[in-house]
Protein backbone atom coordinates (compact mmCIF):
# COMPACT_ATOMS: atom_id res chain seq x y z
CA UNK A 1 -23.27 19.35 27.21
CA UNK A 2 -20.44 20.74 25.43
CA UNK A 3 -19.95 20.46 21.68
CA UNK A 4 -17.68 17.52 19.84
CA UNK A 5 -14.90 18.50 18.12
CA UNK A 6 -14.19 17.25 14.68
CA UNK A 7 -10.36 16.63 14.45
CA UNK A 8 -10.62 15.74 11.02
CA UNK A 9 -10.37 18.62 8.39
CA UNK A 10 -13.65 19.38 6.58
CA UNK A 11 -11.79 19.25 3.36
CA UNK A 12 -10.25 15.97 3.50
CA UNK A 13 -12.65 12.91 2.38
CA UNK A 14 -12.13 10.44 4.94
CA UNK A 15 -13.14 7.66 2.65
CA UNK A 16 -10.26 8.03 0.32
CA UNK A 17 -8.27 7.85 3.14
CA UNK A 18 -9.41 4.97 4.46
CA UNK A 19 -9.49 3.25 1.09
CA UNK A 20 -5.71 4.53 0.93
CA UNK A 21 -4.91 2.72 4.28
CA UNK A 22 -6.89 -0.37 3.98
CA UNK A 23 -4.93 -0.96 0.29
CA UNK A 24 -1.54 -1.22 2.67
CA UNK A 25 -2.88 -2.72 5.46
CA UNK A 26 -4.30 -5.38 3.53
CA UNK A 27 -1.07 -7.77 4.78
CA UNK A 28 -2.40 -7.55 7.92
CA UNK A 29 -6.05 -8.53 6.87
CA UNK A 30 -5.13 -11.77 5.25
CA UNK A 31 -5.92 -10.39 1.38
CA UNK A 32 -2.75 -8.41 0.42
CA UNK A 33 -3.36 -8.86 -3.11
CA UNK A 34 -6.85 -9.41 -3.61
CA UNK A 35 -8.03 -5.83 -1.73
CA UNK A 36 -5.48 -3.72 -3.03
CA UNK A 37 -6.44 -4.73 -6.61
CA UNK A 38 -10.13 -4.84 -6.47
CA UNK A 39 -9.82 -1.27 -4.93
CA UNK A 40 -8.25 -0.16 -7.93
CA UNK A 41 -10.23 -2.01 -10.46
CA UNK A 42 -12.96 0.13 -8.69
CA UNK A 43 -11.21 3.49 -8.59
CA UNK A 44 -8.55 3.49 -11.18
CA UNK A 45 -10.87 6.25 -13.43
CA UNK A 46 -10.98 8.36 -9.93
CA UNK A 47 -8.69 11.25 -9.99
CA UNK A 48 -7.55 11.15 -6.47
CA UNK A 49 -4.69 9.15 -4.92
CA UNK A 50 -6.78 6.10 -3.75
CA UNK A 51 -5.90 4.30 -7.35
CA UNK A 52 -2.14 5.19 -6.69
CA UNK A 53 -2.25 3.96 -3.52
CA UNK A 54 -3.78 1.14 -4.59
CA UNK A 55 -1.92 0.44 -7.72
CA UNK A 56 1.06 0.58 -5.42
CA UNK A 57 0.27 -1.53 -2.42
CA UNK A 58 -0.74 -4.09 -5.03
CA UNK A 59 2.39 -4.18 -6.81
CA UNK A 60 4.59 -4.17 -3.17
CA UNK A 61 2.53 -6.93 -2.24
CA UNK A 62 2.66 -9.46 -5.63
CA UNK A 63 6.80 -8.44 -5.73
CA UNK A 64 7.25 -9.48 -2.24
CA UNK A 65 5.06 -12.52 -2.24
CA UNK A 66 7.42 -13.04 -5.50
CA UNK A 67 10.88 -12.26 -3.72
CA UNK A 68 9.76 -14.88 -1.09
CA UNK A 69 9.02 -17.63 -3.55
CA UNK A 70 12.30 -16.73 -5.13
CA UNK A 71 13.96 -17.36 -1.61
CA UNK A 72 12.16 -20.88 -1.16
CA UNK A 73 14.95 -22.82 -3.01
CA UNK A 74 17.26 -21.10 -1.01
CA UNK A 75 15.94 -22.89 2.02
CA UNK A 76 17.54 -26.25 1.39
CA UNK A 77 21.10 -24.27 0.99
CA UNK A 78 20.54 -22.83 4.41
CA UNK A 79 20.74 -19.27 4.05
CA UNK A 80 16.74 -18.94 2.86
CA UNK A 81 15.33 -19.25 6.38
CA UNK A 82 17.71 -15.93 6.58
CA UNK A 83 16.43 -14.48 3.92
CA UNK A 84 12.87 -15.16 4.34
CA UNK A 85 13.26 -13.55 7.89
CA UNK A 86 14.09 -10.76 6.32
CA UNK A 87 11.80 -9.68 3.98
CA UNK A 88 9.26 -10.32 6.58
CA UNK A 89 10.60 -8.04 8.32
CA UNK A 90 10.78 -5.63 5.71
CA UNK A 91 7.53 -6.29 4.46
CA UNK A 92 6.35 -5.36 8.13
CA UNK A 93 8.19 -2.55 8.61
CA UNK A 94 7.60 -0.77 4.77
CA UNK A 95 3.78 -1.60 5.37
CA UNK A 96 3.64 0.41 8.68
CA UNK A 97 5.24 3.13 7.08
CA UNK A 98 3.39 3.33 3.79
CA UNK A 99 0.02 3.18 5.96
CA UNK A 100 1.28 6.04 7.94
CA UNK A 101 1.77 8.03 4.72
CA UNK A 102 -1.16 7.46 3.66
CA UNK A 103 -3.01 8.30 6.81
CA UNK A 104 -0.87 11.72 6.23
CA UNK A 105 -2.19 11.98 2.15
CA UNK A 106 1.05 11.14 0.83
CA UNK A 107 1.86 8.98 -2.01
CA UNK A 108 4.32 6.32 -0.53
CA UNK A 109 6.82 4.65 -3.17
CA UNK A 110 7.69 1.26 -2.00
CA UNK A 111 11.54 -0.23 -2.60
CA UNK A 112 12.17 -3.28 -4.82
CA UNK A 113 8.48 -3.05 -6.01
CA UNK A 114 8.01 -4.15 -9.44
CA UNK A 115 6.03 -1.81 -11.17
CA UNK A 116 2.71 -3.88 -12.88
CA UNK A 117 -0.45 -2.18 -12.35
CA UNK A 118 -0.57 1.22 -13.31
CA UNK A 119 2.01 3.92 -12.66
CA UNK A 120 2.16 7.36 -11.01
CA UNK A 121 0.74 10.04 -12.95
CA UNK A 122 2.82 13.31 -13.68
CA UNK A 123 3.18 15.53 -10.88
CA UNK A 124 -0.36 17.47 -10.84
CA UNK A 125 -2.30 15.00 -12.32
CA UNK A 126 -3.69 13.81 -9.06
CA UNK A 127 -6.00 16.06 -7.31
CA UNK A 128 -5.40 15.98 -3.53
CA UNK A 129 -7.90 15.29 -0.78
CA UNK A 130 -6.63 18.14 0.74
């Protein structure tokens, strides 16, 4: 019986990656507030990227679900059906890409994000799984 291959590199935790992806694919899960932030809350003393992943999937999240509730009003005008379209779309497409980055280790800076919880450290400050 031959041997199995590991395809993931020995010096990459696996966890923090999976923490990393699970913080953006929390939209898809049902939570995208509530798992990104108690990830962080968990991890934010950690000095890998899973609290800036976190800290930035949260914020995406809470400015988009904001963005849409700004676009509610807009609704009875005509154009916020439009509008709301299109930051789903967005919201689909950005999440799909910052989960890919993160799959990859890389920090992934969402547009039109409101910055809240935390901030990226200075470059260096955050000690790579790699």
């Amino acid at each position: 019986m031959p041997e199995s291959i590991n395809v993931t590199p020995s010096n990459v935790d696996s966890s923090h990656r999976l923490l990393a992806i699970l913080c953006h694919a929390a939209t898809f899960i049902g939570a995208p507030i509530l798992i990104p932030l108690i990830v962080y809350l968990v991890s934010k003393d950690d000095r890998n990227t899973v609290p800036v992943h976190a800290a930035e999937a949260f914020n995406f999240h809470l400015s988009f679900t904001l963005w849409a509730l700004l676009c509610v009003p807009f609704v009875f005008i005509g154009i916020g059906a439009l509008m709301l379209g299109i930051l789903a779309i967005a919201t689909f497409v950005l999440t799909i890409i910052a989960i890919v980055k993160a799959a990859n280790d890389e920090i992934y800076r969402y547009p039109l994000t409101l910055r809240l919880l935390g901030e990226l450290p200075p470059r260096g400050d955050v000690v790579r799984d790699r």
